[in-house]
N, C-alpha and C. Protein backbone atom coordinates (compact mmCIF):
# COMPACT_ATOMS: atom_id res chain seq x y z
N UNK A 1 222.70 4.51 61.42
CA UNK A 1 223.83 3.95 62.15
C UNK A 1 224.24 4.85 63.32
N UNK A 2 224.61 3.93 64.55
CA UNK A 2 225.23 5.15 65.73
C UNK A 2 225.68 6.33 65.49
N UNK A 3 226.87 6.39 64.27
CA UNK A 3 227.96 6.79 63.73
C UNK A 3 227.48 8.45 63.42
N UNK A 4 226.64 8.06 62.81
CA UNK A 4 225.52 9.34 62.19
C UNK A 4 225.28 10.20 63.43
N UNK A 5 226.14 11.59 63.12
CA UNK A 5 225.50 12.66 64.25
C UNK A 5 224.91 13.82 64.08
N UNK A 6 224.42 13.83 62.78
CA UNK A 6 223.08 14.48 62.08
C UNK A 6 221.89 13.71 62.42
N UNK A 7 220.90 14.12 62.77
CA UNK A 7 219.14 13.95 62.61
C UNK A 7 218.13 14.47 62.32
N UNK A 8 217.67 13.85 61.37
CA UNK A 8 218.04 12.32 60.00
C UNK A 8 219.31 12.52 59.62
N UNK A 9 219.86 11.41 59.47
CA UNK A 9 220.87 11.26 58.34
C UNK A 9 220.55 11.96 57.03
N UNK A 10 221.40 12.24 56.53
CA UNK A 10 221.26 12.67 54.71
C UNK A 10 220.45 11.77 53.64
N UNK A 11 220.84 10.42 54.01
CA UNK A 11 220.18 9.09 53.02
C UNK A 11 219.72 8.01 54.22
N UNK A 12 218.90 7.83 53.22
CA UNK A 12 218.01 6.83 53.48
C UNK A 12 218.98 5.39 54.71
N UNK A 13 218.30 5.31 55.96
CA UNK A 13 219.07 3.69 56.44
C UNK A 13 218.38 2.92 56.50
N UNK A 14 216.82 2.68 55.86
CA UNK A 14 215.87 1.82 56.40
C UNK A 14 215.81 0.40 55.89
N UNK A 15 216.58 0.50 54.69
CA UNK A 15 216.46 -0.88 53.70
C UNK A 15 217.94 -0.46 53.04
N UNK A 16 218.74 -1.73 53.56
CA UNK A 16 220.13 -2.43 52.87
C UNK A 16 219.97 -3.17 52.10
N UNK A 17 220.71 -2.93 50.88
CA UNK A 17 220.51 -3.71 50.11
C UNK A 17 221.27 -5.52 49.95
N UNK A 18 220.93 -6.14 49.91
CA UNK A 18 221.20 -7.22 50.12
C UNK A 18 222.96 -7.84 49.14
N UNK A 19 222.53 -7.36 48.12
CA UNK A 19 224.35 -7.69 47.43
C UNK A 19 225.04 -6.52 47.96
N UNK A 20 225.05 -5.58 48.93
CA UNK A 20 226.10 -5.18 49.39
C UNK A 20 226.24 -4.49 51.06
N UNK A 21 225.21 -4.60 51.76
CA UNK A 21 225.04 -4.96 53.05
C UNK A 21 225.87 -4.91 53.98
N UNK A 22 227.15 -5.84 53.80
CA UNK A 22 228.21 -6.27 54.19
C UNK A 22 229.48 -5.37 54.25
N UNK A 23 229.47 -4.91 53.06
CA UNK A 23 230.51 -4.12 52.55
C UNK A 23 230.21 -2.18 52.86
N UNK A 24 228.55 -2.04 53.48
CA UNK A 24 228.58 -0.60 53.27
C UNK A 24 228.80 0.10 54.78
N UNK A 25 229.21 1.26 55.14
CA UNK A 25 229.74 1.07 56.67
C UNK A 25 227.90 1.42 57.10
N UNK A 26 226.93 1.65 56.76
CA UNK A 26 225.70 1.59 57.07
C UNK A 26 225.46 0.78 57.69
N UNK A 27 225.72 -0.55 57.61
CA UNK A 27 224.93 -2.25 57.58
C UNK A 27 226.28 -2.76 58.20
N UNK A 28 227.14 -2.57 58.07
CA UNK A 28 228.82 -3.35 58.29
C UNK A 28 229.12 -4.19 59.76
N UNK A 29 228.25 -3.17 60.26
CA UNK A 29 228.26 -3.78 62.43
C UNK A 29 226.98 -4.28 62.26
N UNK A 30 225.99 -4.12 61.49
CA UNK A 30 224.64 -4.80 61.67
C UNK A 30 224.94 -6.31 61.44
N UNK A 31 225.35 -5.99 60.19
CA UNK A 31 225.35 -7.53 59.70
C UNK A 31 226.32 -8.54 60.40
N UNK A 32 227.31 -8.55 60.95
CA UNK A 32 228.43 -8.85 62.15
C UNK A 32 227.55 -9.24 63.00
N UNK A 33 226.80 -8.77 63.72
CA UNK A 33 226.45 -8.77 65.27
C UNK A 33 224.94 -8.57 65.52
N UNK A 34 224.49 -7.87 64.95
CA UNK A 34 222.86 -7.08 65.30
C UNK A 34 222.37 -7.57 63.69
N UNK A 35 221.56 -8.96 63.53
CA UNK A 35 220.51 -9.60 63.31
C UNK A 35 219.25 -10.00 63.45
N UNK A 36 218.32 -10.04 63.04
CA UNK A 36 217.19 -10.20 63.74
C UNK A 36 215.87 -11.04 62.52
N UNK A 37 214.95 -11.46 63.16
CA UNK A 37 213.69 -11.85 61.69
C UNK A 37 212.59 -10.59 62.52
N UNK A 38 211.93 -10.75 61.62
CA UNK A 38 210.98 -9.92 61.89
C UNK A 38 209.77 -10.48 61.11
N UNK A 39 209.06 -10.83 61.86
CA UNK A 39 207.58 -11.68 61.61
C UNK A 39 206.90 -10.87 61.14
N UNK A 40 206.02 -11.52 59.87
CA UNK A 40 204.87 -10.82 59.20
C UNK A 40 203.68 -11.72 58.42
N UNK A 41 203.08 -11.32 57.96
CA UNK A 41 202.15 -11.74 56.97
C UNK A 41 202.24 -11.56 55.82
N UNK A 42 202.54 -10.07 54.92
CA UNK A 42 203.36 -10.06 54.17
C UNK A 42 203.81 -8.63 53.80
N UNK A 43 203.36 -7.72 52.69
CA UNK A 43 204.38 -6.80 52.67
C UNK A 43 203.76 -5.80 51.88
N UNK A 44 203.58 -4.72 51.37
CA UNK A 44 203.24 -3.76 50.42
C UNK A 44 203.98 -3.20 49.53
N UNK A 45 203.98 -3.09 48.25
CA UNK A 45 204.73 -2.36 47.26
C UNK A 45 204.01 -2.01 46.32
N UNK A 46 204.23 -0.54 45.90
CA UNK A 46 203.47 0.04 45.43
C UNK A 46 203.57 -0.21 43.43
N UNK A 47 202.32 -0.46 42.89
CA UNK A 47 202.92 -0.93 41.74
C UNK A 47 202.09 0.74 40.84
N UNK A 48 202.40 0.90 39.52
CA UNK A 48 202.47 2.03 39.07
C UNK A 48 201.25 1.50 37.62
N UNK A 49 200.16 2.05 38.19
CA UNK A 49 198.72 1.89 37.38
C UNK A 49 197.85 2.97 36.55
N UNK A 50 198.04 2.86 35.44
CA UNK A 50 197.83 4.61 34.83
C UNK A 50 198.19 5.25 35.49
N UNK A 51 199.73 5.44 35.42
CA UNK A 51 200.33 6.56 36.07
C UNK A 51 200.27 7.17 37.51
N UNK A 52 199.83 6.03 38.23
CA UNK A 52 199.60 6.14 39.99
C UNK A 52 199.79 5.15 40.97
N UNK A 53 200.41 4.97 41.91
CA UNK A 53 201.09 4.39 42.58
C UNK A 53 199.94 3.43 43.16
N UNK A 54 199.50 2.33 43.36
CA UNK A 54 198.32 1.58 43.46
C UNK A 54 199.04 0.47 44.22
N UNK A 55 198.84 0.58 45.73
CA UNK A 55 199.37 -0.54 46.82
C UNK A 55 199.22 -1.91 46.42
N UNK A 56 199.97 -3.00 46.34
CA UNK A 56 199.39 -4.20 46.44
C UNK A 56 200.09 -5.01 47.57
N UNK A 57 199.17 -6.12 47.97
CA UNK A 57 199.67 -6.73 49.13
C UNK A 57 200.49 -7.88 48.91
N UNK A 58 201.44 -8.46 49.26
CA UNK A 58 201.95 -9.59 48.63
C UNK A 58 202.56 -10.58 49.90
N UNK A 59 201.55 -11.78 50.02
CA UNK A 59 202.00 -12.45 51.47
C UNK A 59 201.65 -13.77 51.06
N UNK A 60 201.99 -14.86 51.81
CA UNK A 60 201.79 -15.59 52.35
C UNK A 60 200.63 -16.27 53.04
N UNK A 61 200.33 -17.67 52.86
CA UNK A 61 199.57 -18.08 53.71
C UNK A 61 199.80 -18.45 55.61
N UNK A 62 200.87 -18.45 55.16
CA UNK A 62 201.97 -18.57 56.32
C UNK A 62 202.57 -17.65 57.00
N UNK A 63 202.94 -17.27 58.44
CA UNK A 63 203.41 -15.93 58.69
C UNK A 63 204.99 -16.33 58.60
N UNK A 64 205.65 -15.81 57.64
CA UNK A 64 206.98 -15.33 57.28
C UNK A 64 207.93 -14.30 58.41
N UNK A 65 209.28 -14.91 58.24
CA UNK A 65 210.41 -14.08 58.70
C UNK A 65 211.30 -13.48 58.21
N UNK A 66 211.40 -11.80 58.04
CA UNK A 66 212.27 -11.35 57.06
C UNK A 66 213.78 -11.74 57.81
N UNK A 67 214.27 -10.94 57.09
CA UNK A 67 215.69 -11.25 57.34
C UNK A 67 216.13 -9.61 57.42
N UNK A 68 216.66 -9.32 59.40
CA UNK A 68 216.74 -7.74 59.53
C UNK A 68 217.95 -7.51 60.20
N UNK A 69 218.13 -6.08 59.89
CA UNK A 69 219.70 -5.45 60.48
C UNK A 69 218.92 -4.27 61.13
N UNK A 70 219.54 -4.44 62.88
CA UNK A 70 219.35 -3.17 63.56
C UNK A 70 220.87 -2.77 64.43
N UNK A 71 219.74 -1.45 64.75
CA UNK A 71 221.29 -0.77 65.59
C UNK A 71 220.25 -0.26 66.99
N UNK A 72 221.06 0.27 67.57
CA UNK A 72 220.33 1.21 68.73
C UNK A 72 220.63 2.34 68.68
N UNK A 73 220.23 2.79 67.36
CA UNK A 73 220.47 4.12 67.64
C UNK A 73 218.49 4.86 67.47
N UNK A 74 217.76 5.01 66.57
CA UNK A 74 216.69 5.16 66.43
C UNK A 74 215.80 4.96 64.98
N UNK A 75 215.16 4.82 64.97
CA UNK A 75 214.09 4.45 63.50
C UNK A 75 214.01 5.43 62.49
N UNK A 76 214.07 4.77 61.67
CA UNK A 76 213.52 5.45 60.14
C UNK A 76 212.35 5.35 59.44
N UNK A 77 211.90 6.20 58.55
CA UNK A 77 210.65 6.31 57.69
C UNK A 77 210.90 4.78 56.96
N UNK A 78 209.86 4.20 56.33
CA UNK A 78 209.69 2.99 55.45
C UNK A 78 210.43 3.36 53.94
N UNK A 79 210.92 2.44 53.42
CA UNK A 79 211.40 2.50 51.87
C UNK A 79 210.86 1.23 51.20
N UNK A 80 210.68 1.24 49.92
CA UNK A 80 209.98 0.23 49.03
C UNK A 80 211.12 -0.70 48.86
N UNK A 81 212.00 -0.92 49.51
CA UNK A 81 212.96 -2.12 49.45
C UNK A 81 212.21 -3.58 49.97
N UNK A 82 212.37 -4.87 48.69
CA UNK A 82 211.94 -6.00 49.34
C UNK A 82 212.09 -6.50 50.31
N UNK A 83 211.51 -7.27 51.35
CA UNK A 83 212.13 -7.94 52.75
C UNK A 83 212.67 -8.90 51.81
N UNK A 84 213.67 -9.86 52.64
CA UNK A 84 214.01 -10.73 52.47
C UNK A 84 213.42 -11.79 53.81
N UNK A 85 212.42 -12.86 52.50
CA UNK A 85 211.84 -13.97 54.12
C UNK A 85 212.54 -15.11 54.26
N UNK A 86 213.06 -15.60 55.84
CA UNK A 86 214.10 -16.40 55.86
C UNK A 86 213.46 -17.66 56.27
N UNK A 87 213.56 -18.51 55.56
CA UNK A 87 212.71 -19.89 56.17
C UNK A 87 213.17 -20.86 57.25
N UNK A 88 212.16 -21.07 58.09
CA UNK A 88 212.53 -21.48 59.03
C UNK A 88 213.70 -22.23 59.31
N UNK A 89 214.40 -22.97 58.38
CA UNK A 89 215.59 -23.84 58.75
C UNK A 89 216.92 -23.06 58.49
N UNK A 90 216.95 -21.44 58.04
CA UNK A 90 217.90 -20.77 58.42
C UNK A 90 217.94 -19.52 59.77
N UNK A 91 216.72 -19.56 60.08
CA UNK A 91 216.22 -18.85 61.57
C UNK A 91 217.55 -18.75 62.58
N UNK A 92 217.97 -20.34 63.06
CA UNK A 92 218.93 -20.27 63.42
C UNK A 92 220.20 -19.64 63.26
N UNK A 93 220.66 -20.40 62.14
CA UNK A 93 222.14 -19.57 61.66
C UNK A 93 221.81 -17.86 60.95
N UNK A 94 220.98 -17.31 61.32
CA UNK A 94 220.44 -15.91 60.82
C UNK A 94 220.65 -15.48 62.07
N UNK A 95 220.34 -16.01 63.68
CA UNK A 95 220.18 -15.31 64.43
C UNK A 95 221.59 -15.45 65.58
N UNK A 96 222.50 -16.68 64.90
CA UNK A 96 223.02 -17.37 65.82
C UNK A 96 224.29 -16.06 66.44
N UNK A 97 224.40 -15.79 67.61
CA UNK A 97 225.46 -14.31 67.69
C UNK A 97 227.11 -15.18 67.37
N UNK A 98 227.05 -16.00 67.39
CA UNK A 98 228.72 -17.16 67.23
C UNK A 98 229.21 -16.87 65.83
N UNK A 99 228.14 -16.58 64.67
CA UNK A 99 228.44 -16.53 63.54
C UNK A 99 228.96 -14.98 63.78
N UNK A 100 230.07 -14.80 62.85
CA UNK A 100 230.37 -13.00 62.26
C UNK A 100 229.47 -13.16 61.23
N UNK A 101 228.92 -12.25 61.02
CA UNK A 101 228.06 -11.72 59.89
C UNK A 101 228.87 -11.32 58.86
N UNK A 102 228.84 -11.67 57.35
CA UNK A 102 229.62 -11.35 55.98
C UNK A 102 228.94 -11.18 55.30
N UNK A 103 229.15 -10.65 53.55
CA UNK A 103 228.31 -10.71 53.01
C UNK A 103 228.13 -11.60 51.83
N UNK A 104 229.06 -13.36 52.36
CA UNK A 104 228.60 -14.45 51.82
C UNK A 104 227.30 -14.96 53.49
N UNK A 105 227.04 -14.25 54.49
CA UNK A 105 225.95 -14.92 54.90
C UNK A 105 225.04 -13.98 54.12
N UNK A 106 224.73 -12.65 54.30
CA UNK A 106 223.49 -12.16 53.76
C UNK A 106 223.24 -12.75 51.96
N UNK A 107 224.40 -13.15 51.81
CA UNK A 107 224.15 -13.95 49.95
C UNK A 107 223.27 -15.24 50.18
N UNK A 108 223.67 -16.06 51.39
CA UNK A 108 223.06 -17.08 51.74
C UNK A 108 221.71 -17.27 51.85
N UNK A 109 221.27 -15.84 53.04
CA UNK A 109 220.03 -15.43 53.31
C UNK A 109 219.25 -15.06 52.11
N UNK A 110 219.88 -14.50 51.27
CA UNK A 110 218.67 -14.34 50.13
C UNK A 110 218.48 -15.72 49.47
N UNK A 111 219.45 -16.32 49.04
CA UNK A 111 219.23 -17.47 48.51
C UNK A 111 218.51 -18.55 49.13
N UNK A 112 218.36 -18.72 50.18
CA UNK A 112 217.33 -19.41 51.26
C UNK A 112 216.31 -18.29 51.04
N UNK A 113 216.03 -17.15 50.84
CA UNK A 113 214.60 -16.26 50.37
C UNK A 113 213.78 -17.09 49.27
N UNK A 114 214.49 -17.02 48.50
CA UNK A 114 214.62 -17.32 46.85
C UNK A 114 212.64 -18.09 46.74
N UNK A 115 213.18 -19.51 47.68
CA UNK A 115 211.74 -20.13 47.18
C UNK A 115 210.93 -19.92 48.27
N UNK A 116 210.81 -19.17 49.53
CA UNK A 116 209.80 -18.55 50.18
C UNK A 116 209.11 -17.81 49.89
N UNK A 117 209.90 -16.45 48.83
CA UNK A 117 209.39 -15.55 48.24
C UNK A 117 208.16 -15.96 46.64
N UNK A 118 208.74 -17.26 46.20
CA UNK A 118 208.26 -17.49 45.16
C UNK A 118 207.12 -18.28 45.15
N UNK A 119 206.89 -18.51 46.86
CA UNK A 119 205.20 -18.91 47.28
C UNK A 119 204.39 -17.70 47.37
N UNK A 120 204.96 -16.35 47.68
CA UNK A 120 204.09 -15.47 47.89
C UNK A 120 203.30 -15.54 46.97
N UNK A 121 201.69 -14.30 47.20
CA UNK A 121 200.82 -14.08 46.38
C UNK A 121 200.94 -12.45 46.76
N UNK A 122 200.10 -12.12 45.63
CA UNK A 122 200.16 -10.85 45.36
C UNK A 122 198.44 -10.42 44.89
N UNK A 123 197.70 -8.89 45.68
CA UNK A 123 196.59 -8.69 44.74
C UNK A 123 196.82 -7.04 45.13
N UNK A 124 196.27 -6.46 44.82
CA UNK A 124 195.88 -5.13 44.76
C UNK A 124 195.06 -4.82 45.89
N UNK A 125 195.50 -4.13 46.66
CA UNK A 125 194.46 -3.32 47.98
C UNK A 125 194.15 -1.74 47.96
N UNK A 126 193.23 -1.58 49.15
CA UNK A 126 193.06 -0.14 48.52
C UNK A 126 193.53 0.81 49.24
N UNK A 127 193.29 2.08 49.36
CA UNK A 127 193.95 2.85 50.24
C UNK A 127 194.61 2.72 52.06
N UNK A 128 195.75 2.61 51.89
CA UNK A 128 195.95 1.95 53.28
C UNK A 128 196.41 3.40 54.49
N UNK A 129 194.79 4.29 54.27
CA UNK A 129 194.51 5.15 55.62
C UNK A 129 194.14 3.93 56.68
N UNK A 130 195.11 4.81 57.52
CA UNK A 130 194.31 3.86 59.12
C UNK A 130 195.41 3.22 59.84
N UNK A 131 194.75 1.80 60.51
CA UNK A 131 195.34 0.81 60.73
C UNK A 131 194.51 0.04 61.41
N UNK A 132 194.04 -1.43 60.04
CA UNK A 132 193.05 -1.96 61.12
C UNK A 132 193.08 -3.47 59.66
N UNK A 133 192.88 -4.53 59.98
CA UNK A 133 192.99 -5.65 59.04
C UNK A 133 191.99 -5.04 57.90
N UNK A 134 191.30 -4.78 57.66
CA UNK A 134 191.01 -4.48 56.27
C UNK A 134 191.92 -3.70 55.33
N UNK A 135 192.85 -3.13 56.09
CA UNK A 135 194.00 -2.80 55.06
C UNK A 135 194.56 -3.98 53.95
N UNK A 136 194.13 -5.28 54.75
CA UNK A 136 194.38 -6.57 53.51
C UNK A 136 193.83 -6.92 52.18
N UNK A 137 192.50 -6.39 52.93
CA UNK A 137 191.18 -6.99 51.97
C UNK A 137 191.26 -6.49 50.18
N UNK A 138 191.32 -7.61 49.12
CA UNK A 138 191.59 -7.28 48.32
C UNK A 138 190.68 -5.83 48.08
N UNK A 139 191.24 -5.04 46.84
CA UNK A 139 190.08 -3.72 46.23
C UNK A 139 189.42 -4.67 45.19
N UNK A 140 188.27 -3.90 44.95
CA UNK A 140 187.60 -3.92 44.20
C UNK A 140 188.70 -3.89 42.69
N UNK A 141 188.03 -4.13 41.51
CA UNK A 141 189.08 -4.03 40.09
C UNK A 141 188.36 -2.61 40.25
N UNK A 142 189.63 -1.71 39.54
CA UNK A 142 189.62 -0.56 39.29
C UNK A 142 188.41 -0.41 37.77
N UNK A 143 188.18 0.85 37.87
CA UNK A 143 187.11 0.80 36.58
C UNK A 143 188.16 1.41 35.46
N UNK A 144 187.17 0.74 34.49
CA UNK A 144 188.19 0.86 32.78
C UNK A 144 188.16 2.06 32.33
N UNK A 145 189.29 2.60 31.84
CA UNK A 145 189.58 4.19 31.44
C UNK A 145 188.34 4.05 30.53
């Protein structure tokens, strides 16, 4: 947040959490005013496989719009917080600047998530050195202990 005149901040600003967004002074002017989607394919989270963090990809056939809060002040490292994807028929009222932002809209926005998210797919990928589309490509199954 602007506000912040340490760099880095102390905690984490990269992912708000969605039931309280509204209410934290982190997110408080984001969610008001500075809205945004942010287009993707889909998303990475790391799931925990004999005891090791093992990427999986989880997207869409469709390219998806999360649902985002910015500021101008500057960027942060990534956190394993879910996007929230906003389907196209709330695009509008997600982006509209007329609306104040509350946190019965970001309740809204997830709940319009709800069955976008529950088309996703999910598989296991493999090490994501680099940056180049095979970062998608499912892995191979891991071999049996």
């Amino acid at each position: 947040p602007s506000w912040v005149k340490d760099a880095p901040p102390k905690f984490s600003t990269f992912n708000a959490r969605s039931e309280d967004a509204a209410s934290k002074a982190s997110w408080r002017d984001s969610v008001k005013s500075k809205r945004c989607l942010v287009p993707a394919s889909g998303y990475y989270e790391w799931v925990l496989e004999n005891r090791v963090k093992v990427p999986h990809y989880i997207h869409s056939d469709h390219t998806v719009a999360f649902a985002g809060l910015y500021a101008w002040w500057r960027l942060a490292a990534i956190h394993d917080r879910n996007p929230v994807p906003i389907p196209k028929s709330f695009w509008s009222t997600w982006l509209d600047p007329l609306v104040v932002g509350t946190q019965e809209l970001v309740d809204a926005a997830v709940s319009e998530a709800q069955p976008v998210a529950a088309g996703f797919q999910e598989y296991r990928v493999n090490s994501l050195k680099g940056n180049s589309p095979e970062l998608i490509v499912p892995a191979r199954p891991a071999p049996s202990p």
